[in-house]
N, C-alpha and C. Protein backbone atom coordinates (compact mmCIF):
# COMPACT_ATOMS: atom_id res chain seq x y z
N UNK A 1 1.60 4.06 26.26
CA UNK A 1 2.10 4.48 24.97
C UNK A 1 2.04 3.28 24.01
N UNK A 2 1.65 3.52 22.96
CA UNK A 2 1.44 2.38 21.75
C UNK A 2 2.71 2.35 20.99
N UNK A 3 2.81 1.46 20.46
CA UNK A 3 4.03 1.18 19.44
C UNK A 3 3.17 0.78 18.24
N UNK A 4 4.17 0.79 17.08
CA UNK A 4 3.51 0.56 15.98
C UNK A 4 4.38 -0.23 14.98
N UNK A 5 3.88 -1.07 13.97
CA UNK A 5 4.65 -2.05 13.03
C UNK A 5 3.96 -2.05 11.41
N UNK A 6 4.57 -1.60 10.27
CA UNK A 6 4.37 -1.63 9.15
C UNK A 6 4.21 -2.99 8.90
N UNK A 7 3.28 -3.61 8.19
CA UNK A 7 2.81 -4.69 7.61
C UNK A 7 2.22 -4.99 6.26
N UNK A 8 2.66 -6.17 5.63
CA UNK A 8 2.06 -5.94 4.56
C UNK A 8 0.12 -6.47 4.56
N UNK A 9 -0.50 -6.22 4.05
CA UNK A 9 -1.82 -6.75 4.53
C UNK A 9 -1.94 -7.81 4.07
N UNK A 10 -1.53 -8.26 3.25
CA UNK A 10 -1.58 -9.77 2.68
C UNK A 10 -1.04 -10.79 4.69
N UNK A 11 -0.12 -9.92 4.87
CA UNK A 11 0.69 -10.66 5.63
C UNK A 11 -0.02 -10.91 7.22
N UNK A 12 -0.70 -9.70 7.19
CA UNK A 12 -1.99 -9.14 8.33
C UNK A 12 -2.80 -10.30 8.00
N UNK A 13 -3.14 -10.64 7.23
CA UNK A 13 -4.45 -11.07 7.22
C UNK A 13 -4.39 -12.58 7.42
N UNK A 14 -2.90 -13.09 7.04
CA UNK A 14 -2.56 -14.63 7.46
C UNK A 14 -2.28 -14.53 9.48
N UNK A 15 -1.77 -13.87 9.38
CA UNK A 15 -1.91 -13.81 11.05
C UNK A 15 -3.32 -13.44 11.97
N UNK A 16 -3.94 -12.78 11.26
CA UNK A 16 -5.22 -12.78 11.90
C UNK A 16 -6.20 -14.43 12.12
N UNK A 17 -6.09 -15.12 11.08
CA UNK A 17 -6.43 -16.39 11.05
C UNK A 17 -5.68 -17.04 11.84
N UNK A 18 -4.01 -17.00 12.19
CA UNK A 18 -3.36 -17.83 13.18
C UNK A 18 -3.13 -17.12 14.39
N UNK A 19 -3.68 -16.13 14.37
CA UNK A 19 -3.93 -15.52 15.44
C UNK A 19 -2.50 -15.23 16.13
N UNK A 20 -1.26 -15.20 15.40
CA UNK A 20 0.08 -14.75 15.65
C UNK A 20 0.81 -14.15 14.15
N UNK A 21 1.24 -12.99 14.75
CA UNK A 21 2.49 -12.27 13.82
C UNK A 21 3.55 -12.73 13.68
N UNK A 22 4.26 -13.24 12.88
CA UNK A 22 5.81 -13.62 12.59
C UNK A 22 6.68 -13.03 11.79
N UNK A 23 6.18 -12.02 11.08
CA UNK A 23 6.73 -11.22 10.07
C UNK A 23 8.16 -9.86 10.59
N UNK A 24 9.39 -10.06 10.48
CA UNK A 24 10.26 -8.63 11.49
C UNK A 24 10.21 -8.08 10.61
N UNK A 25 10.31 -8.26 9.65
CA UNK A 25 9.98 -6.65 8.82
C UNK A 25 10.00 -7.55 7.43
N UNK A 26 10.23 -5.72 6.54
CA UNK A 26 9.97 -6.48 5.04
C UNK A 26 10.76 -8.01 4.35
N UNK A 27 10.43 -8.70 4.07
CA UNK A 27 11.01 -9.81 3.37
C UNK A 27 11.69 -10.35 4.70
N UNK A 28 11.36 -10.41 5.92
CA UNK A 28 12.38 -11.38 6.51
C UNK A 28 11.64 -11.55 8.32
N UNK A 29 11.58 -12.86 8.18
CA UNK A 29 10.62 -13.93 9.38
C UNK A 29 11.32 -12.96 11.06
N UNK A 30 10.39 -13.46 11.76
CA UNK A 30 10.91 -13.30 12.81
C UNK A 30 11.95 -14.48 12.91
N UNK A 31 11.55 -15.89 12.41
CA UNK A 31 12.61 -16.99 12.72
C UNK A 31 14.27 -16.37 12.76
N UNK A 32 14.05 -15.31 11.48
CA UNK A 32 15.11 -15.14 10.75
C UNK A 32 16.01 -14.29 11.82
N UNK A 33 14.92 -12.65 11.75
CA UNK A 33 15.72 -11.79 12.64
C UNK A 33 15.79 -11.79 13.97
N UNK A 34 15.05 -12.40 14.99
CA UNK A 34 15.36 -12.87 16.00
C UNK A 34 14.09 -11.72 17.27
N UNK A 35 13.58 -10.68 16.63
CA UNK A 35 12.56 -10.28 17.22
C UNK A 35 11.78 -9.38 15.85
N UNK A 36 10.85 -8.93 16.19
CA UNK A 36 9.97 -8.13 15.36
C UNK A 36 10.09 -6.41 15.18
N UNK A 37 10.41 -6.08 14.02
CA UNK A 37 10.53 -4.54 14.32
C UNK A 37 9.57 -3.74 14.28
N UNK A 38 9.89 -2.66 15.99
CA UNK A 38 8.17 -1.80 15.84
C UNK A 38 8.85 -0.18 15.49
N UNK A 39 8.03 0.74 16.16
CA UNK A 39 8.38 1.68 15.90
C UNK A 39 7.87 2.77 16.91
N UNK A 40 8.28 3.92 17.50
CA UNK A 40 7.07 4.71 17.90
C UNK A 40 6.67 5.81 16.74
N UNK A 41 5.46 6.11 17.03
CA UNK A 41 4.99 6.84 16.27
C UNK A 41 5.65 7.85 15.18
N UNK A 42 6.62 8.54 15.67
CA UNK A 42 7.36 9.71 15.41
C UNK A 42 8.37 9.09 14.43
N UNK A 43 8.70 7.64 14.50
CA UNK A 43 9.43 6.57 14.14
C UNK A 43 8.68 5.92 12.72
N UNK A 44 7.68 5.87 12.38
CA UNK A 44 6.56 5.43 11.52
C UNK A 44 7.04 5.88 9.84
N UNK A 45 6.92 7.40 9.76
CA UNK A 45 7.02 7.87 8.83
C UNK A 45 8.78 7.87 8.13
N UNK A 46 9.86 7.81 9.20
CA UNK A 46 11.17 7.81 8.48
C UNK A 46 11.43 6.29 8.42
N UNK A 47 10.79 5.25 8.88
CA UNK A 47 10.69 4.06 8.72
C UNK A 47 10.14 3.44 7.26
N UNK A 48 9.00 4.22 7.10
CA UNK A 48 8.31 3.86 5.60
C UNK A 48 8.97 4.27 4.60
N UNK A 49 9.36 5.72 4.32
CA UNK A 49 10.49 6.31 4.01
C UNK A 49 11.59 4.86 2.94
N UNK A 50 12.01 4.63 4.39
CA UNK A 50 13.40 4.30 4.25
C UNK A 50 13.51 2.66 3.21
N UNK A 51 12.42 1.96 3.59
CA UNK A 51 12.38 0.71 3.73
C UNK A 51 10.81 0.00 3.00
N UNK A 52 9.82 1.03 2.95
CA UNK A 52 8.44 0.33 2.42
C UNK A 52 7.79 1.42 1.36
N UNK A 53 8.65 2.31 0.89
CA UNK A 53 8.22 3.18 0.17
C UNK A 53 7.94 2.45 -1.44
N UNK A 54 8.74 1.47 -1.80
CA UNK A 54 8.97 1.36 -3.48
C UNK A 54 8.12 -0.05 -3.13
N UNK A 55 7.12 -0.20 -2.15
CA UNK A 55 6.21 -1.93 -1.71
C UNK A 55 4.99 -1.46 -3.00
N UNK A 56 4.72 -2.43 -3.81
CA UNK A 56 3.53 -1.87 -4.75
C UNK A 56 2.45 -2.92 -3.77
N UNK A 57 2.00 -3.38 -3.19
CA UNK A 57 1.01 -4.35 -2.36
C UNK A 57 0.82 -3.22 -1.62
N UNK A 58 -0.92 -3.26 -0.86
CA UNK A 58 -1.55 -2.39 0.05
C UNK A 58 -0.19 -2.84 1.57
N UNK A 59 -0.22 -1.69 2.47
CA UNK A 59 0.40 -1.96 3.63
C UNK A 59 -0.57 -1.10 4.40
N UNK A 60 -0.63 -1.91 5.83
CA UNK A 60 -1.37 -1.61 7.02
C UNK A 60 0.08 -0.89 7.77
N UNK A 61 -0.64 -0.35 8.70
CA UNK A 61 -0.06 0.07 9.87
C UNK A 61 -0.78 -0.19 11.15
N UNK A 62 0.21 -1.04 11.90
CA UNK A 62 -0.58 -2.39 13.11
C UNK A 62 -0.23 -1.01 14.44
N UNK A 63 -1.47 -0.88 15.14
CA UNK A 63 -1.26 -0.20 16.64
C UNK A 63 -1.02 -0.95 17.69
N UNK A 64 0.13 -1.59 18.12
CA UNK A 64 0.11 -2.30 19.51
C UNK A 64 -0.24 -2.15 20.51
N UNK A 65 -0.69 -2.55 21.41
CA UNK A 65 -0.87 -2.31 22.88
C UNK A 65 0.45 -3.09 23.99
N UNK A 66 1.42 -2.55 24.08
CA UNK A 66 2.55 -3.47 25.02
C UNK A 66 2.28 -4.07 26.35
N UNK A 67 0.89 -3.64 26.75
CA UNK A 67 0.40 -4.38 27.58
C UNK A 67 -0.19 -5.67 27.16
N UNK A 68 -0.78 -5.53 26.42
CA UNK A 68 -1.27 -6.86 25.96
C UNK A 68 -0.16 -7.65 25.22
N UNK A 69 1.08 -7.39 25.22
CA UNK A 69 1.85 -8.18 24.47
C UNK A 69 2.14 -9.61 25.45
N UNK A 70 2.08 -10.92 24.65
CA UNK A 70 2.60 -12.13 25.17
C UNK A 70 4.26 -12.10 25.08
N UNK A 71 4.70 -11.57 24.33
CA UNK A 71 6.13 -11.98 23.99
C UNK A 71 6.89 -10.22 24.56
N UNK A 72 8.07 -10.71 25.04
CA UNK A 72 8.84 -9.46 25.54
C UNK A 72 9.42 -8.39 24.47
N UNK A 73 9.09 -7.31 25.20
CA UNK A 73 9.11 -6.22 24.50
C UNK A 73 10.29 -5.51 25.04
N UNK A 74 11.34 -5.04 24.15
CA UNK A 74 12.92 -4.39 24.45
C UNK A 74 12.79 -2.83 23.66
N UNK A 75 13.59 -2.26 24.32
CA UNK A 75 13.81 -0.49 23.71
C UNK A 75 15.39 -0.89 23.04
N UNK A 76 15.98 -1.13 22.00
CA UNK A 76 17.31 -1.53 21.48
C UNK A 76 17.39 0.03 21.09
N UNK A 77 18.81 -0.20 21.12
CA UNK A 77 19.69 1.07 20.71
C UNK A 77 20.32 0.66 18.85
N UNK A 78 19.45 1.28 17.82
CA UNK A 78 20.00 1.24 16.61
C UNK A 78 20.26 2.64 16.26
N UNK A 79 21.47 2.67 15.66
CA UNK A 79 22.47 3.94 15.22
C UNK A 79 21.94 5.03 16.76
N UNK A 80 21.84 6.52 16.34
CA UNK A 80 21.51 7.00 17.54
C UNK A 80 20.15 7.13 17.99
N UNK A 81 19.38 5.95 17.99
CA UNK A 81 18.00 6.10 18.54
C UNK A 81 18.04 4.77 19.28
N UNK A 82 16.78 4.86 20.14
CA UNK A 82 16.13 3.40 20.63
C UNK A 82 15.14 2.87 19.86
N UNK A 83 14.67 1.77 19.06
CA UNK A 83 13.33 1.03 18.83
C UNK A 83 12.90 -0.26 19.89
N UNK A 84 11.78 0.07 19.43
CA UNK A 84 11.11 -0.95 20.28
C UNK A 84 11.00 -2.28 19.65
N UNK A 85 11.65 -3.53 20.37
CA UNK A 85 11.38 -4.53 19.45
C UNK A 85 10.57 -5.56 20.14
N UNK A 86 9.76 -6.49 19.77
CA UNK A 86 9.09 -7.66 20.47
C UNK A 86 10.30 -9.03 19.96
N UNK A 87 10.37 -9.34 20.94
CA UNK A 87 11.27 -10.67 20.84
C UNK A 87 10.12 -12.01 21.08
N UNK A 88 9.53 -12.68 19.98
CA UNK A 88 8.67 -13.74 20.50
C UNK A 88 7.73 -13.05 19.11
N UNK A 89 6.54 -13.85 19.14
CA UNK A 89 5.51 -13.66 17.96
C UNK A 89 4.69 -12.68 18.51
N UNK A 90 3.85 -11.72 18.01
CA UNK A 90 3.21 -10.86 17.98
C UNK A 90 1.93 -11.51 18.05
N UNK A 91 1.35 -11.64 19.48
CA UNK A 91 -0.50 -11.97 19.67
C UNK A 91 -1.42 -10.89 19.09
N UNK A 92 -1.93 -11.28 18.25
CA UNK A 92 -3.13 -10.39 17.16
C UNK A 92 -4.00 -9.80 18.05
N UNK A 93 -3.96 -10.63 19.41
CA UNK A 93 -5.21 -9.58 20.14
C UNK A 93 -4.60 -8.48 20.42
N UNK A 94 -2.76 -8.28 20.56
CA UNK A 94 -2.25 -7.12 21.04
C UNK A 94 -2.38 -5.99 20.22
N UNK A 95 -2.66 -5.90 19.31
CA UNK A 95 -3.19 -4.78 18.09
C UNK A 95 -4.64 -4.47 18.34
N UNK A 96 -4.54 -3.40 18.24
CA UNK A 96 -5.83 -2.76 18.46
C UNK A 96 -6.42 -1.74 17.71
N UNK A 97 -5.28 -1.53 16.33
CA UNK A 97 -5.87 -0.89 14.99
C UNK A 97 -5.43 -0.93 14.39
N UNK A 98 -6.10 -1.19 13.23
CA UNK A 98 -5.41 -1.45 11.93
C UNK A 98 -5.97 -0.43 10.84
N UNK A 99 -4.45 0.24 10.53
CA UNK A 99 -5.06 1.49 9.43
C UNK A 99 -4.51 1.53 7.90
N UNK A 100 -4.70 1.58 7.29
CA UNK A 100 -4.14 1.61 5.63
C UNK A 100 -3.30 2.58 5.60
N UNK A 101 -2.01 2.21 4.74
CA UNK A 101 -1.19 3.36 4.47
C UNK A 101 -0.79 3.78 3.38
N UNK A 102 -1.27 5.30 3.05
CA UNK A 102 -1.04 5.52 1.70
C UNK A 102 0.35 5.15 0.97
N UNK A 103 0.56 6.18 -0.26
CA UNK A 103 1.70 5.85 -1.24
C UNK A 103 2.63 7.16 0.05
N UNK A 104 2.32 8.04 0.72
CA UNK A 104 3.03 8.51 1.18
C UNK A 104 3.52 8.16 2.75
N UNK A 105 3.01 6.96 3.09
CA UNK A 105 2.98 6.46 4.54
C UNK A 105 2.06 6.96 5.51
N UNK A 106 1.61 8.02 5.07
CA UNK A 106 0.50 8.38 6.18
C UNK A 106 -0.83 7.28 6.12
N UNK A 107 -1.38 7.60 7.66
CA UNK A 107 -2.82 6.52 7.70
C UNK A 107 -3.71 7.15 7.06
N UNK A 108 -4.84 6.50 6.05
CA UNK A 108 -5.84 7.20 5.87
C UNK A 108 -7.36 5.96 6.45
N UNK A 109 -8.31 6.74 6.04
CA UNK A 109 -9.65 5.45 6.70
C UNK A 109 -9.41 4.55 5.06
N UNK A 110 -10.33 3.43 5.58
CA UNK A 110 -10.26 2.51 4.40
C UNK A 110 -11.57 3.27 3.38
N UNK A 111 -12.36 4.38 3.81
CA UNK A 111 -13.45 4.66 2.85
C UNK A 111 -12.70 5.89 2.31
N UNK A 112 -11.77 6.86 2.71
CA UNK A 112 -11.08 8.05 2.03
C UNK A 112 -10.15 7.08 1.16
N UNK A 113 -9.60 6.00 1.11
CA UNK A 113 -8.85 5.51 0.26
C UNK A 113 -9.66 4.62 -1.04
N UNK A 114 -10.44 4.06 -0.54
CA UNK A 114 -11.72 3.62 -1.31
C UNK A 114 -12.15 4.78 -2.73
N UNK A 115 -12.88 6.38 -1.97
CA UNK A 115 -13.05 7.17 -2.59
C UNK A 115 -12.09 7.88 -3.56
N UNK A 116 -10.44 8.21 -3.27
CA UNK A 116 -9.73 8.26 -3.99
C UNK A 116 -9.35 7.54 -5.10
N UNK A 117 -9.38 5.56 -5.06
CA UNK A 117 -9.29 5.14 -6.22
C UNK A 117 -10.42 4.95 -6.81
N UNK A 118 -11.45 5.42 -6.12
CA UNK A 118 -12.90 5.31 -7.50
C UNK A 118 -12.54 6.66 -8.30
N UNK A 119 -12.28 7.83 -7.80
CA UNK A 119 -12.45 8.73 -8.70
C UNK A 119 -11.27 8.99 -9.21
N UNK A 120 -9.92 8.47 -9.34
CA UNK A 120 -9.14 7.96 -10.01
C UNK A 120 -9.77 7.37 -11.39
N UNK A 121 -10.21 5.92 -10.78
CA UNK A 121 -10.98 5.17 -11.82
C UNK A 121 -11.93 5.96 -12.62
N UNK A 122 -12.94 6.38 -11.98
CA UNK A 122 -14.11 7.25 -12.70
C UNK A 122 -12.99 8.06 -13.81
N UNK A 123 -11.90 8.69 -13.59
CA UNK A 123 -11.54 9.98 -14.22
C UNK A 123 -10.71 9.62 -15.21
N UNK A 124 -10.60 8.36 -15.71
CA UNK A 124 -9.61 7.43 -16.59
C UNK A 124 -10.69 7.14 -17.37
N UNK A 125 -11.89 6.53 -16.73
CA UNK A 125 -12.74 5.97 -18.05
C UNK A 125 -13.23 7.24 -18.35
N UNK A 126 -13.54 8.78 -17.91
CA UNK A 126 -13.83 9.42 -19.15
C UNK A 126 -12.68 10.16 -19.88
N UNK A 127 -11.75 9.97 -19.40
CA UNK A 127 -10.79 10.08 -20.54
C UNK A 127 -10.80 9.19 -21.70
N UNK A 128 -11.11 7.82 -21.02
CA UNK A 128 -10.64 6.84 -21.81
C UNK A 128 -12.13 7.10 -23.27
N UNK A 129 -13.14 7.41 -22.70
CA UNK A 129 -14.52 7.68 -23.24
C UNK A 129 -14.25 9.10 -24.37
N UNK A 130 -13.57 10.30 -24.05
CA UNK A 130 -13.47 11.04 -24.63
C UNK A 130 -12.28 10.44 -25.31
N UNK A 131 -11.14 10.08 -25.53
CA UNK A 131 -10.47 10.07 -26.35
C UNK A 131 -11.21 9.08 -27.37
N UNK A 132 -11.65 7.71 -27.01
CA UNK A 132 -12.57 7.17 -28.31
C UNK A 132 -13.30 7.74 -28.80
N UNK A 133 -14.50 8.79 -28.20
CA UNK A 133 -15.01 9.72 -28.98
C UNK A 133 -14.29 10.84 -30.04
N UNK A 134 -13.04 11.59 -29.67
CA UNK A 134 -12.01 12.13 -30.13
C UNK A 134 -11.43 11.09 -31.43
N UNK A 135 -11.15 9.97 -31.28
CA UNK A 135 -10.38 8.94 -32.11
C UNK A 135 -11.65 8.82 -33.20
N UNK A 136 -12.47 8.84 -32.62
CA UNK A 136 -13.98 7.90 -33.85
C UNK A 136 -14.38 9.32 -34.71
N UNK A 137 -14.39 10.94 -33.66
CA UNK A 137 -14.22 12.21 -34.74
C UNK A 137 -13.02 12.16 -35.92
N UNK A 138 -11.68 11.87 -35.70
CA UNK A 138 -10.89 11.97 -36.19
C UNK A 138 -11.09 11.07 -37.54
N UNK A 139 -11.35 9.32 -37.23
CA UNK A 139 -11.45 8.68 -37.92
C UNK A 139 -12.54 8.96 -39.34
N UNK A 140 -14.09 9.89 -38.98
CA UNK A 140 -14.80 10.13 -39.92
C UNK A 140 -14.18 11.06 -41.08
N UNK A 141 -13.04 11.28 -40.52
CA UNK A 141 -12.15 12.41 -41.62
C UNK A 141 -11.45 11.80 -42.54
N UNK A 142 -11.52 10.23 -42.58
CA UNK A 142 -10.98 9.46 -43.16
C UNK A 142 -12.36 9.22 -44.90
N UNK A 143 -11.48 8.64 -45.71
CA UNK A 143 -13.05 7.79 -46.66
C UNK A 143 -12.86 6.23 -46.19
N UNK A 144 -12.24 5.99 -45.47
CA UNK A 144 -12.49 4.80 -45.09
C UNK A 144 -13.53 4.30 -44.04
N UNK A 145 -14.04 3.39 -44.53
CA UNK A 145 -15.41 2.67 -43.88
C UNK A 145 -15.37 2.43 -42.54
N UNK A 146 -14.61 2.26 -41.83
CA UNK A 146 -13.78 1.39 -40.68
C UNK A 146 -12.69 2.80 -39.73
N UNK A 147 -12.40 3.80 -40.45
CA UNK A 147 -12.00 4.25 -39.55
C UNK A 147 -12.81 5.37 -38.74
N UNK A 148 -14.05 5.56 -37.74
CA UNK A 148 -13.84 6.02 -36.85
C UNK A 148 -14.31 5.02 -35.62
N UNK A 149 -14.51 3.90 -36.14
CA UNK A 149 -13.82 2.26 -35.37
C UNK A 149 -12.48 2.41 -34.86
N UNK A 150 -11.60 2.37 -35.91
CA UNK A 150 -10.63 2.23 -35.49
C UNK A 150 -9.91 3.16 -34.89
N UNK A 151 -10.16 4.73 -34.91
CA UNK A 151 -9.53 5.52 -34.25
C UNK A 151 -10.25 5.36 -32.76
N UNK A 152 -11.10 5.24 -32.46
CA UNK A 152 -11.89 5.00 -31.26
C UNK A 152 -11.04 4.12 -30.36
N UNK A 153 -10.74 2.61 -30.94
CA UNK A 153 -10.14 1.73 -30.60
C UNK A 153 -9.12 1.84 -30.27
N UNK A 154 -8.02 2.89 -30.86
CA UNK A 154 -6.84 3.54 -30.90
C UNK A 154 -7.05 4.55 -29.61
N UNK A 155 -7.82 5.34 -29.45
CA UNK A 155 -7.95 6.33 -28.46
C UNK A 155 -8.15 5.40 -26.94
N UNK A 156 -9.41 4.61 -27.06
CA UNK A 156 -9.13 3.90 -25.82
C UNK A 156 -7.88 2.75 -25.11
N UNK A 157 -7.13 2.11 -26.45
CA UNK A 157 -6.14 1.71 -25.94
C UNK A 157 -4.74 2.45 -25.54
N UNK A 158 -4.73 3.54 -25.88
CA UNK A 158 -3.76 4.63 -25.83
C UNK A 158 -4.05 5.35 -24.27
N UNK A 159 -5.19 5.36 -23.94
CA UNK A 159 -5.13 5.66 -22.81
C UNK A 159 -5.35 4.77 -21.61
N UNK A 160 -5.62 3.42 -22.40
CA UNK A 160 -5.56 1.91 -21.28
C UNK A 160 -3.71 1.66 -20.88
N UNK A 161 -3.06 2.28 -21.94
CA UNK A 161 -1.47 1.67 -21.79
C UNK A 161 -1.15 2.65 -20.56
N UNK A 162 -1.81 4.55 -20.95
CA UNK A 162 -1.31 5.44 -20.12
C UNK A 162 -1.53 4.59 -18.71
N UNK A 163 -2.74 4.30 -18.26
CA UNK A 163 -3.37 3.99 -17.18
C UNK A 163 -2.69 2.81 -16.58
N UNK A 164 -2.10 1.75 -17.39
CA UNK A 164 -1.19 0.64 -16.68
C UNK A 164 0.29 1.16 -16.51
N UNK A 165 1.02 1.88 -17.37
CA UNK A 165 2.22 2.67 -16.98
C UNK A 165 1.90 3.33 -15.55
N UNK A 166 0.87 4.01 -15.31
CA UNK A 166 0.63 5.11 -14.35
C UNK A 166 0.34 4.14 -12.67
N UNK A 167 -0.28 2.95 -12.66
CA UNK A 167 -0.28 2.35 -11.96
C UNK A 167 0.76 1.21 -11.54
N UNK A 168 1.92 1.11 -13.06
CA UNK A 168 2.86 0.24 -12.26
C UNK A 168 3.93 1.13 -11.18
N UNK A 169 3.36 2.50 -11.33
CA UNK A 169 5.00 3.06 -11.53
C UNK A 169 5.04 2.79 -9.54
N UNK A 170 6.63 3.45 -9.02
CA UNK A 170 6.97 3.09 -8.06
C UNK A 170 6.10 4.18 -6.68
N UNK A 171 5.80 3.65 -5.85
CA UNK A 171 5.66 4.66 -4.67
C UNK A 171 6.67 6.06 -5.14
N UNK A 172 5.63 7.04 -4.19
CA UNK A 172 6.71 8.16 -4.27
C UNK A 172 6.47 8.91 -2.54
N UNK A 173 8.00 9.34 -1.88
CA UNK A 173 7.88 9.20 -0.85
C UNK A 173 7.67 10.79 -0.83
């Protein structure tokens, strides 16, 4: 049976080079908490939920193998469940997949997530394309020389602000 650990990928990717995990969960070292928190599967999704939902940084989801673990692995009793925790650093060879996790915690491949923010992207610049076209119609209704420049200019930054509002905003679980 595999266990599993939310990660941030920034954080993945420094341990892959040191070839050890130290991270127990969000914002806080293993130094700190004293082992690493995993999860089983079934455990994954009310975990993200709870604790990595409002993370704006990409997050992986690490597949362990507890056989291959160097450092000891415990079933702890938190509120009324057991988790699985590794006490000791997490050996990178003990992972054996690494999957991306959407805004809703589920895994997707890295090319279905790829394809979603291109056509995201794609579907902003022709908005962003039709509203300057829209802004530069509007503007010829003007007698001024300069405005369907400037309505153009107006249309694409109006929908550059939508597009940074829309991407700061928070996870939604």
């Amino acid at each position: 049976m595999h266990i599993f650990h939310i990660a941030k990928q920034s954080d993945w990717q420094q341990a892959r080079a040191s070839k050890s995990y130290e991270i127990s969960t969000l914002g806080r070292t293993l130094a700190e908490e004293g082992f690493i928190h995993a999860s089983r599967r079934e455990q994954v999704e009310p975990t993200f939920k709870r604790f990595y939902r409002t993370v704006h940084e990409p997050l992986v989801l690490l597949t362990i193998d507890p056989a291959r673990l160097k450092s000891e692995l415990r079933e702890d009793q938190v509120d009324d469940d057991t988790y699985p925790h590794i006490y000791g650093p997490l050996n990178t060879d003990a992972v054996i997949r690494v999957s991306p996790l959407n805004r809703k915690g589920g895994t997707e491949s890295f090319t279905s997530l790829f394809v979603k923010e291109m056509f995201v992207r794609v579907a902003v610049a022709m908005v962003a394309m039709l509203a300057g076209f829209a802004g530069g119609a509007l503007g010829r209704r003007t007698d001024w020389e300069w405005g369907p420049f400037v309505g153009a200019v107006l249309g694409v930054l109006l929908v550059a602000l939508v597009t940074y509002a829309w991407t700061k905003r928070p996870r939604s679980a």
